[in-house]
C-alpha atoms as a PDB file:
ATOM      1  CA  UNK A   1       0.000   0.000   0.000  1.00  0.00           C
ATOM      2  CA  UNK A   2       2.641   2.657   1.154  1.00  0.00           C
ATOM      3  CA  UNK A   3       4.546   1.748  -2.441  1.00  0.00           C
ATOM      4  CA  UNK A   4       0.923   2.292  -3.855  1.00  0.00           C
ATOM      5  CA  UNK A   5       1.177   5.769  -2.161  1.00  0.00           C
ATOM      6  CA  UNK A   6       4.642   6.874  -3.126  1.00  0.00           C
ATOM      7  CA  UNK A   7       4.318   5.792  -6.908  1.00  0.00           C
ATOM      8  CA  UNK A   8       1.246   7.852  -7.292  1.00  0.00           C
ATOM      9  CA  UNK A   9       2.822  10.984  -5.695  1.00  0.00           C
ATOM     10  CA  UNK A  10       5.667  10.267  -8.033  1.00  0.00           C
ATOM     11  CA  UNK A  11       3.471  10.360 -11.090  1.00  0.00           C
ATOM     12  CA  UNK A  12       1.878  13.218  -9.748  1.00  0.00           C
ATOM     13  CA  UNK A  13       4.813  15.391  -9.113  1.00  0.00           C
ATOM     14  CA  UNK A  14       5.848  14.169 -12.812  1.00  0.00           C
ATOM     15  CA  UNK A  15       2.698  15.227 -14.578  1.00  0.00           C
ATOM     16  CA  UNK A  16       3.286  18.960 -12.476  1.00  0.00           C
ATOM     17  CA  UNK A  17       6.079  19.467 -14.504  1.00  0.00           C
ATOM     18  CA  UNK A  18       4.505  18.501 -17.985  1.00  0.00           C
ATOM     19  CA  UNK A  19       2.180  21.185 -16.882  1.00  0.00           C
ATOM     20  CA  UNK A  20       4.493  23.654 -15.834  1.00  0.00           C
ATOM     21  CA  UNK A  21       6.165  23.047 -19.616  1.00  0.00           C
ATOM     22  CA  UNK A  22       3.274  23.554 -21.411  1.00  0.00           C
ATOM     23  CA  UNK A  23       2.764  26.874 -19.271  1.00  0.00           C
ATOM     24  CA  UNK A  24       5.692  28.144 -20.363  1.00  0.00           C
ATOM     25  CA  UNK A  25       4.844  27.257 -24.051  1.00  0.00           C
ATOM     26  CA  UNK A  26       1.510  28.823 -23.926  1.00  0.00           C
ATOM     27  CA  UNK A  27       3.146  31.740 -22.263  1.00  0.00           C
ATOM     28  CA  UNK A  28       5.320  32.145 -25.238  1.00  0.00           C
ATOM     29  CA  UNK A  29       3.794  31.770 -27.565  1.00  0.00           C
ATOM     30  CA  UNK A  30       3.663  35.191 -28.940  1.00  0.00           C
ATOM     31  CA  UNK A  31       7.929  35.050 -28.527  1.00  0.00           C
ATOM     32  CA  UNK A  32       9.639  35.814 -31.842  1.00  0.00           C
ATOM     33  CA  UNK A  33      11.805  32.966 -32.412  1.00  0.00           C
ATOM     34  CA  UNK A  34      10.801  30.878 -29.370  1.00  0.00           C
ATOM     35  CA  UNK A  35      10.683  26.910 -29.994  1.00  0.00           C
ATOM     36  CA  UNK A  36       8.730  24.475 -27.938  1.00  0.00           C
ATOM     37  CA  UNK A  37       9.565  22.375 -25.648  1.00  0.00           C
ATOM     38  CA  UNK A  38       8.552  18.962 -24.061  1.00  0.00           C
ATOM     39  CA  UNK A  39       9.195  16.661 -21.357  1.00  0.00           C
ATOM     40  CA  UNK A  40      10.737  13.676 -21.641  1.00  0.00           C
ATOM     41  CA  UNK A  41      10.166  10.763 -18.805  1.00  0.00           C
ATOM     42  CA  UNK A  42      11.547   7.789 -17.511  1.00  0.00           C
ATOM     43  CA  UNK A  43      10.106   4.638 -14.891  1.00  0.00           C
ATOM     44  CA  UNK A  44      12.261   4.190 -11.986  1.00  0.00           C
ATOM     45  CA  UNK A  45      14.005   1.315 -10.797  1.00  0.00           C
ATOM     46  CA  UNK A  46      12.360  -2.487 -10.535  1.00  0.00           C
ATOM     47  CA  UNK A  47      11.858  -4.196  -7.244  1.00  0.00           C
ATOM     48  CA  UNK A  48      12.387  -8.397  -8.101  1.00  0.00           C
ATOM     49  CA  UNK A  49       9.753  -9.723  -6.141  1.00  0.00           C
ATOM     50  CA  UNK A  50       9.682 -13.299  -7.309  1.00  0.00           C
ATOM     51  CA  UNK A  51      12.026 -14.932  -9.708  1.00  0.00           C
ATOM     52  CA  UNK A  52      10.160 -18.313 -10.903  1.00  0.00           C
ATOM     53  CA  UNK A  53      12.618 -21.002 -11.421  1.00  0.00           C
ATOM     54  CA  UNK A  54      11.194 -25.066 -12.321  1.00  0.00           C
ATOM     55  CA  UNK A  55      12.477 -28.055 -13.349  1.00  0.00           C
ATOM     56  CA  UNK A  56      11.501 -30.386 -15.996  1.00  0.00           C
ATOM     57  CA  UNK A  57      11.422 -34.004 -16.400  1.00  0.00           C
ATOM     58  CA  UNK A  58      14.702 -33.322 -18.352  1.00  0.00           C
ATOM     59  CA  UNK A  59      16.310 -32.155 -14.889  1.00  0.00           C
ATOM     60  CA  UNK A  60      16.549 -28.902 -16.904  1.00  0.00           C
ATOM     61  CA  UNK A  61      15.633 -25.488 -15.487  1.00  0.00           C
ATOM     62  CA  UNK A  62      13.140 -23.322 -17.068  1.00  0.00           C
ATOM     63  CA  UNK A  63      12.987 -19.126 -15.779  1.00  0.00           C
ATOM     64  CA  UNK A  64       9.702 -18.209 -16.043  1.00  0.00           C
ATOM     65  CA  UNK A  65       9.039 -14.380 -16.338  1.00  0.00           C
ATOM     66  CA  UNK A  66       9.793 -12.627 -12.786  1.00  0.00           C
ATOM     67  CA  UNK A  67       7.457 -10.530 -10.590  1.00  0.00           C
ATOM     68  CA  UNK A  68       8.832  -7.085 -10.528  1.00  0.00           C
ATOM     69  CA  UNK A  69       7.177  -4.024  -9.083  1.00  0.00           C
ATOM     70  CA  UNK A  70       8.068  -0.334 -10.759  1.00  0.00           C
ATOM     71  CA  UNK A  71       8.495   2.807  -8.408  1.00  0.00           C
ATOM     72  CA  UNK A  72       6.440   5.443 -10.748  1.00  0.00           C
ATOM     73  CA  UNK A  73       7.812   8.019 -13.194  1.00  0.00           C
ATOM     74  CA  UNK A  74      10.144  11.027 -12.880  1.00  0.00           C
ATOM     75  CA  UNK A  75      10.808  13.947 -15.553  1.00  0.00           C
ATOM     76  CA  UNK A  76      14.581  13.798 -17.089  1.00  0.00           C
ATOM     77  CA  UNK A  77      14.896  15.959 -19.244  1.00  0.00           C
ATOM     78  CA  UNK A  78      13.498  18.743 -22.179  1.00  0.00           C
ATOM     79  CA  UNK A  79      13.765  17.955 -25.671  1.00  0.00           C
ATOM     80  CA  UNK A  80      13.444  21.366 -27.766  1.00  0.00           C
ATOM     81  CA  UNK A  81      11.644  21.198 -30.835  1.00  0.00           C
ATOM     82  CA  UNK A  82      13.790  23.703 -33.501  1.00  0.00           C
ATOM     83  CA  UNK A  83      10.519  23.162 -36.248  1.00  0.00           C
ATOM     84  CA  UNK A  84      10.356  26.620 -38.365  1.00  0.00           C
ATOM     85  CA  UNK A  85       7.856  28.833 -37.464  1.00  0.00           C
ATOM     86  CA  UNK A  86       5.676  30.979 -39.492  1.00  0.00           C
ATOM     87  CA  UNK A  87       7.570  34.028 -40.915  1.00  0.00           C
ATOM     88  CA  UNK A  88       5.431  37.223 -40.782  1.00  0.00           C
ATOM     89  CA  UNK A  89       6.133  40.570 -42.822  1.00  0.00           C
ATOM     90  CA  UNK A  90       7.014  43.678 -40.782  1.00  0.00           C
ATOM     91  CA  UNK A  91       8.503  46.295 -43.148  1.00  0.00           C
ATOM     92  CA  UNK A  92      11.037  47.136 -40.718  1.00  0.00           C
ATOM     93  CA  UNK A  93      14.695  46.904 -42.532  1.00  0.00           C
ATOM     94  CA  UNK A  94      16.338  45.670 -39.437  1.00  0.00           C
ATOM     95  CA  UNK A  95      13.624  42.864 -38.537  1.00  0.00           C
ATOM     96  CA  UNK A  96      15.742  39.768 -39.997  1.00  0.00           C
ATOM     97  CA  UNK A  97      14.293  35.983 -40.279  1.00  0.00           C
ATOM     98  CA  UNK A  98      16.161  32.742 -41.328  1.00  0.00           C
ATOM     99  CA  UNK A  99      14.418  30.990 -43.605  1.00  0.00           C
ATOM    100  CA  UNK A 100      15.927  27.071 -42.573  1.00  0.00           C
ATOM    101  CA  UNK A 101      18.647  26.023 -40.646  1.00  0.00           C
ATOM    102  CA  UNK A 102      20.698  28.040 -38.675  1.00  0.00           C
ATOM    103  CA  UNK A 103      21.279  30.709 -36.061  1.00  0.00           C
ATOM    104  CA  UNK A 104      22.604  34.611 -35.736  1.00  0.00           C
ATOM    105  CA  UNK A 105      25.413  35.267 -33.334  1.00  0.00           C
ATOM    106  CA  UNK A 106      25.517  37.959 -30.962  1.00  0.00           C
ATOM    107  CA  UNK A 107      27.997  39.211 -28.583  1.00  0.00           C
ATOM    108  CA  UNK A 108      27.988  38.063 -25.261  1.00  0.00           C
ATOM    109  CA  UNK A 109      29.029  40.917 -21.965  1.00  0.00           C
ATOM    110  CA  UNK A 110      31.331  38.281 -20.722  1.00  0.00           C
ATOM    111  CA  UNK A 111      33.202  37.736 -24.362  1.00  0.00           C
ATOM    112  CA  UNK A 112      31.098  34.821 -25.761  1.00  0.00           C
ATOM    113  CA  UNK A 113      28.391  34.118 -28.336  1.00  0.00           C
ATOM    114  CA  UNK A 114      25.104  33.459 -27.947  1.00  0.00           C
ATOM    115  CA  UNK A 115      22.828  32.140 -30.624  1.00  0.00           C
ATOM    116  CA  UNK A 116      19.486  33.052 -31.331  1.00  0.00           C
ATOM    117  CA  UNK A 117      16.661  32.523 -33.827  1.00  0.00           C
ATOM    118  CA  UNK A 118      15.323  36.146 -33.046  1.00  0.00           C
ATOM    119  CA  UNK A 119      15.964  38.948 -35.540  1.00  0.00           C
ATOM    120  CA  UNK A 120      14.378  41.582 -34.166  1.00  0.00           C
ATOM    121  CA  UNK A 121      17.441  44.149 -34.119  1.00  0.00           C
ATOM    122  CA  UNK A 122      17.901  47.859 -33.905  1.00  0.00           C
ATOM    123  CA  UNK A 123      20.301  50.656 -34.088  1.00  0.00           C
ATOM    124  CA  UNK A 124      22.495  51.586 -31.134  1.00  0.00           C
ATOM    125  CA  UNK A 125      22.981  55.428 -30.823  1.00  0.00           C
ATOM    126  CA  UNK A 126      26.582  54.194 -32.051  1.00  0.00           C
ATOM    127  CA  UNK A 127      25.288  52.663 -35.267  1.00  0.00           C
ATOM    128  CA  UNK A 128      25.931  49.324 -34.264  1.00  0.00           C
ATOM    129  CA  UNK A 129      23.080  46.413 -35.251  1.00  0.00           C
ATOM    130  CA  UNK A 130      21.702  45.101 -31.826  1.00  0.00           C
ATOM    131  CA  UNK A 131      19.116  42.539 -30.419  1.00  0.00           C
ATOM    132  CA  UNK A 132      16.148  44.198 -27.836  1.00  0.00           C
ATOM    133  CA  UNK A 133      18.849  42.906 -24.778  1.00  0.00           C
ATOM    134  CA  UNK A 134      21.679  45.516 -26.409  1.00  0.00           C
ATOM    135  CA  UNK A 135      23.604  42.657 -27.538  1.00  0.00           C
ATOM    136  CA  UNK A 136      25.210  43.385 -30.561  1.00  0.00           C
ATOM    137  CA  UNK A 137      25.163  41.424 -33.680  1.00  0.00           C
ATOM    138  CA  UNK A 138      28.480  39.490 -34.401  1.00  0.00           C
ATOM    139  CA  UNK A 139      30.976  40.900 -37.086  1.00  0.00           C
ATOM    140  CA  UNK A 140      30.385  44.912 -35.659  1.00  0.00           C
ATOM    141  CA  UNK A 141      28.104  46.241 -38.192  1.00  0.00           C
ATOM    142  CA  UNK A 142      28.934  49.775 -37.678  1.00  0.00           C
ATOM    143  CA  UNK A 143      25.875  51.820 -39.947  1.00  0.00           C
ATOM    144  CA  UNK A 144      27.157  55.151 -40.951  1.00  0.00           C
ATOM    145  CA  UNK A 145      25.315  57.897 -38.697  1.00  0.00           C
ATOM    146  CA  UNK A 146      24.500  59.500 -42.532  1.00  0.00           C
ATOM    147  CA  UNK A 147      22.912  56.204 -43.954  1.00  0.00           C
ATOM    148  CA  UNK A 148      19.179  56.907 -44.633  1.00  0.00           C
ATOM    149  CA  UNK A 149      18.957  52.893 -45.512  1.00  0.00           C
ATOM    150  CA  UNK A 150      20.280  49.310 -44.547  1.00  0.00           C
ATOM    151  CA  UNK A 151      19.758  46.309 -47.135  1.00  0.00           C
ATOM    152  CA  UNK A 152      21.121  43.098 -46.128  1.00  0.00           C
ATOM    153  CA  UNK A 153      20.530  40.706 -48.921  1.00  0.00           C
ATOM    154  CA  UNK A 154      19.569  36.964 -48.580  1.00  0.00           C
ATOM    155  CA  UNK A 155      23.032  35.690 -48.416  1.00  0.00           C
ATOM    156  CA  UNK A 156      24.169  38.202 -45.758  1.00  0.00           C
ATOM    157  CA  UNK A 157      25.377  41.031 -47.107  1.00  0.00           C
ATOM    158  CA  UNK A 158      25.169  44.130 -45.267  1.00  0.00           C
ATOM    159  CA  UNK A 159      24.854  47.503 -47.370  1.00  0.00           C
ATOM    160  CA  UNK A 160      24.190  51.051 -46.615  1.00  0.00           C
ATOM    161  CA  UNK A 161      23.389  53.831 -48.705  1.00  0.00           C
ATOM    162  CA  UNK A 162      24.340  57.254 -47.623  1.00  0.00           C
ATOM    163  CA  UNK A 163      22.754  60.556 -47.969  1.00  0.00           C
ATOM    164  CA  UNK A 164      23.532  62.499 -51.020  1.00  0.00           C
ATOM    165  CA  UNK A 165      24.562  59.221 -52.530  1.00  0.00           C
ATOM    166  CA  UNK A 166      23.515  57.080 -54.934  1.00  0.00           C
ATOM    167  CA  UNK A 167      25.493  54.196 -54.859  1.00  0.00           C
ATOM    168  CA  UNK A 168      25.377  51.750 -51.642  1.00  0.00           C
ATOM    169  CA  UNK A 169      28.643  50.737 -49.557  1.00  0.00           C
ATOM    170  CA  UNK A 170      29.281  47.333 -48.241  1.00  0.00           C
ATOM    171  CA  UNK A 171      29.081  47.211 -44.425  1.00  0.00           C
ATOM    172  CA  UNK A 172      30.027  43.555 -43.834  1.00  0.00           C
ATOM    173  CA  UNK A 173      28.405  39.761 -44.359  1.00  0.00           C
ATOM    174  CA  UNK A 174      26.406  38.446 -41.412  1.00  0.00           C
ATOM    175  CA  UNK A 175      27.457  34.779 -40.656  1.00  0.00           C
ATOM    176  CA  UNK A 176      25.569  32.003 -39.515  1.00  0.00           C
ATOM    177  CA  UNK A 177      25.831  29.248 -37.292  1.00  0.00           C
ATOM    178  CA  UNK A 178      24.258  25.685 -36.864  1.00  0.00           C
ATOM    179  CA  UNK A 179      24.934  22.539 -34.687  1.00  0.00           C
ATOM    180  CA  UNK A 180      25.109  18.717 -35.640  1.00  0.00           C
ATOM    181  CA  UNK A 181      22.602  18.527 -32.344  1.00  0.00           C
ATOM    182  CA  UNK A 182      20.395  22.094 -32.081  1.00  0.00           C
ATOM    183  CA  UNK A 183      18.407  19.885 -29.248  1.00  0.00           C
ATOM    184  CA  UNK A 184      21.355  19.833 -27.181  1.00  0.00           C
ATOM    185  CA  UNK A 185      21.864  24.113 -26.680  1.00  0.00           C
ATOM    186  CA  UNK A 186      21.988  25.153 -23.445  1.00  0.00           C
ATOM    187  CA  UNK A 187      18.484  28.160 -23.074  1.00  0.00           C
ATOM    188  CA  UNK A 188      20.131  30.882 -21.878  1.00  0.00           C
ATOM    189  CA  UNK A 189      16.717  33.186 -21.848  1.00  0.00           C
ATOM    190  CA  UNK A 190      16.311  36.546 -23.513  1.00  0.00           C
ATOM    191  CA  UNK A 191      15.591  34.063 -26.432  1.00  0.00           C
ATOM    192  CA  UNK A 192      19.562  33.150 -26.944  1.00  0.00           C
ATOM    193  CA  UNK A 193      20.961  29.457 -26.622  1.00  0.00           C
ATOM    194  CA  UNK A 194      24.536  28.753 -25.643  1.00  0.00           C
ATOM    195  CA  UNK A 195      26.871  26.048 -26.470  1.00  0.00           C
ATOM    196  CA  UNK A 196      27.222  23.031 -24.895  1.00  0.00           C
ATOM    197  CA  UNK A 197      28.713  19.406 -24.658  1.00  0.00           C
ATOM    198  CA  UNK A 198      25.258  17.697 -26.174  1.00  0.00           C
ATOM    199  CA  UNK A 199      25.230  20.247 -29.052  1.00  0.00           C
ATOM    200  CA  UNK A 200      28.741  20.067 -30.007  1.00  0.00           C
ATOM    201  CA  UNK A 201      30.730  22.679 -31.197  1.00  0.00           C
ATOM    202  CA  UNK A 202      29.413  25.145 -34.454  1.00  0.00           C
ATOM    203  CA  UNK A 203      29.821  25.184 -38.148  1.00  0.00           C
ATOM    204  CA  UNK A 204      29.709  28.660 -39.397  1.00  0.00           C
ATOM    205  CA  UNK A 205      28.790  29.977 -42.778  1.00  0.00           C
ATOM    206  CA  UNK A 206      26.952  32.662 -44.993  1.00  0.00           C
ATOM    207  CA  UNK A 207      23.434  32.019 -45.260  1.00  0.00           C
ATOM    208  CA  UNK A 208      22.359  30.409 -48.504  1.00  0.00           C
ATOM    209  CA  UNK A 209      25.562  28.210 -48.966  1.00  0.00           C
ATOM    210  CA  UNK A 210      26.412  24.811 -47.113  1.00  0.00           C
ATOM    211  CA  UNK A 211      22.527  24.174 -45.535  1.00  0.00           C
ATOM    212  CA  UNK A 212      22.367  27.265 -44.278  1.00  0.00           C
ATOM    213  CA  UNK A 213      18.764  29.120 -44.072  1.00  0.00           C
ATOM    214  CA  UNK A 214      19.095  32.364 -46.175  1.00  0.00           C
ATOM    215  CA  UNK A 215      18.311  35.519 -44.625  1.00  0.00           C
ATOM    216  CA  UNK A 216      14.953  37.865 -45.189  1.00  0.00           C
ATOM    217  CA  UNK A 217      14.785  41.211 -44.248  1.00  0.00           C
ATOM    218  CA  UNK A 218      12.061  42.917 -42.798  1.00  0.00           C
ATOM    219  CA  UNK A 219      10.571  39.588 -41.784  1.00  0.00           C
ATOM    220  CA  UNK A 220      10.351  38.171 -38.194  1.00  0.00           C
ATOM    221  CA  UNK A 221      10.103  34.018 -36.934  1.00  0.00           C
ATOM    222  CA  UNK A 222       7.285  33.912 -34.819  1.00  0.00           C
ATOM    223  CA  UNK A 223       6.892  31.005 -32.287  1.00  0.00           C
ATOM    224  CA  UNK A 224       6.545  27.571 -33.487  1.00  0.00           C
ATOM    225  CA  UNK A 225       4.172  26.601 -30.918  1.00  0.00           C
ATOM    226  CA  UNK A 226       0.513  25.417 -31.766  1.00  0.00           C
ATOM    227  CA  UNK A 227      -1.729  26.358 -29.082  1.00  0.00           C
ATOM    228  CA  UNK A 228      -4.595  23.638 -30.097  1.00  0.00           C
ATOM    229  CA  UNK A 229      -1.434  20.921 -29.104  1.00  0.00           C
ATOM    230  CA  UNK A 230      -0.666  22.438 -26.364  1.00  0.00           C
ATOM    231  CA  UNK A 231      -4.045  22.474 -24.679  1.00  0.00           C
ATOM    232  CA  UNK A 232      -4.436  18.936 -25.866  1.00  0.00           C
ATOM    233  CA  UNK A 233      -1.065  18.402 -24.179  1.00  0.00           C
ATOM    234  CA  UNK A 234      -2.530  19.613 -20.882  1.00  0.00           C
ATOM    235  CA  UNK A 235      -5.608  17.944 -21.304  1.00  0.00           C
ATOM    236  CA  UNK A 236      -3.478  14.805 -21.138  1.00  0.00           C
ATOM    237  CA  UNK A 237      -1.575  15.638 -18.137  1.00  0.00           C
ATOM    238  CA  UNK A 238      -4.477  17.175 -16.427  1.00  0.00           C
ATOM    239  CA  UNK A 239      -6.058  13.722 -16.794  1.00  0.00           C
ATOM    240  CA  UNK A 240      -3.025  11.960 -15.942  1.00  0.00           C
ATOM    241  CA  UNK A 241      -2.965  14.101 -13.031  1.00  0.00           C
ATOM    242  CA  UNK A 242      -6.197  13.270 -11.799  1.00  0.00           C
ATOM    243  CA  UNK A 243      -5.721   9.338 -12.225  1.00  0.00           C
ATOM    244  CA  UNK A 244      -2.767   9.358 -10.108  1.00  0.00           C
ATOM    245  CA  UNK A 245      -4.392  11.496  -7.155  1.00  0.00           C
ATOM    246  CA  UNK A 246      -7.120   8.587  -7.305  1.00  0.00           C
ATOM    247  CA  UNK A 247      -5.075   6.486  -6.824  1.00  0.00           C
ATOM    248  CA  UNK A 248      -3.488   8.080  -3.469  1.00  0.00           C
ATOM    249  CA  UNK A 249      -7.274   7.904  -2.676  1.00  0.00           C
ATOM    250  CA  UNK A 250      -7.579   4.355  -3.527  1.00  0.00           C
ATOM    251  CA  UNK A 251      -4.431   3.259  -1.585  1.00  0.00           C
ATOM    252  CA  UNK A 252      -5.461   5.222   1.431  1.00  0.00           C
ATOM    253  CA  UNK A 253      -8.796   3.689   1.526  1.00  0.00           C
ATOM    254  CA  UNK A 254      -7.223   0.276   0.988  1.00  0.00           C
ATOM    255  CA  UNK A 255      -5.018   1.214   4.267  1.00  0.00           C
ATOM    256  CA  UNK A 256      -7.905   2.421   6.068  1.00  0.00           C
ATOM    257  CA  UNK A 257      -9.877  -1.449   5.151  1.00  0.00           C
ATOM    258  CA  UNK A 258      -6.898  -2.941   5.915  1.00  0.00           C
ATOM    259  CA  UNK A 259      -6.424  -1.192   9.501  1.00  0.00           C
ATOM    260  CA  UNK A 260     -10.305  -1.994  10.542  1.00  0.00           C
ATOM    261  CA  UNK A 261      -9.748  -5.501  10.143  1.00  0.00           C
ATOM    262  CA  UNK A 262      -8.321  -5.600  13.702  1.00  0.00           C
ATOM    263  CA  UNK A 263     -11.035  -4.140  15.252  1.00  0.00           C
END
């Protein structure tokens, strides 16, 4: 009974943080960039209750299948699902989306990179190309403060053209990055990813060439998560949720049957 118990409380306390994912889906779901994310599970260790051993006429043994009792569920880990999401038009020059694999690069206060599916940049008031956290993009676009436009092409190339000018000067090419294992970045928040052991190191390139995404300005990646899965997501665990509190109920009742006998 008191395995009964701790199994269900298990499964319960599992199923709180399928919830708790999907809350945090749902909650971004609005994110440019953001990817969803699930749970992944695993049963605990097996308690051998019987092992079934027999002769035969033959004086051979035969194992028959043992009696072994699990000890519920726990959460292990979150799997990151880098699907595309729906690109959406915003007319603003610096709003950038990748269209397929890949990731920018921005610069890091402690010296690193961080990687990031959001385009959403601006202008710093020192003409540098920056994220909404003041990160700047890697390579140091610096814009001319005279530039009355930016184009950056679908293979990276960053141009500006300058007042009283009619031709356009090259500003730099925007590189990309990608992973052999995009599951395995580290979330970082502010919508940036870091590098880590389960991801394995980064192949750079410009976009368009080597299975890189290519780049489209004034377009944003909005969030790949579906809302109708993810409430059908919580319906499940909701459920699940609901069965395992029973079955504290059932076990405590069972206890409670079990304790009367004696009187």
């Amino acid at each position: 009974m008191f395995r009964a118990l701790s199994t269900a409380a298990l499964g319960m306390s599992a199923q709180q943080r399928s919830v708790d994912n999907i809350a945090n889906n749902l909650a971004n779901v609005g994110t440019t960039g953001f990817k969803r994310t699930t749970i992944a599970f695993q049963d605990l260790f097996y308690e051998n209750m019987v092992q079934s051993q027999q002769g035969n006429s033959n004086g051979q043994e035969n194992y028959a299948p043992e009696l072994q009792i699990g000890h519920g569920a726990r959460a292990v880990a979150t799997i990151r699902n880098f699907m595309q999401g729906s690109v959406s038009e915003t007319g603003n020059a610096l709003d950038l989306a990748i269209s397929g694999s890949g990731f920018f690069q921005v610069e890091m206060p402690d010296g690193g990179i961080g990687y990031t599916r959001d385009g959403n940049f601006n202008l710093s008031a020192d003409g540098l190309i920056i994220n909404n956290s003041g990160l700047a993009l890697a390579g140091q676009f610096e814009v001319p403060s005279d530039a009355i436009a930016v184009e950056i092409s679908q293979d990276g190339t960053v141009r500006a053209l300058l007042q009283d000018s009619s031709s356009k000067i090259e500003l730099g090419q925007i590189e990309l990055a990608r992973f052999t294992n995009d599951g395995g970045l580290s979330a970082l928040g502010d919508n940036l990813f870091g590098e880590s052991d389960s991801s394995g190191s980064p192949f750079f390139g410009n976009p368009g060439s080597d299975g890189f995404g290519v780049v489209r300005q004034g377009f944003l990646e909005q969030s790949n998560v579906d809302v109708v899965t993810e409430m059908v997501r919580l319906i499940e665990a909701q459920r699940a949720y609901e069965t395992n509190s029973k079955m504290v109920q059932t076990a405590e009742e069972m206890m409670s049957v079990t304790n009367s006998i004696k009187r």
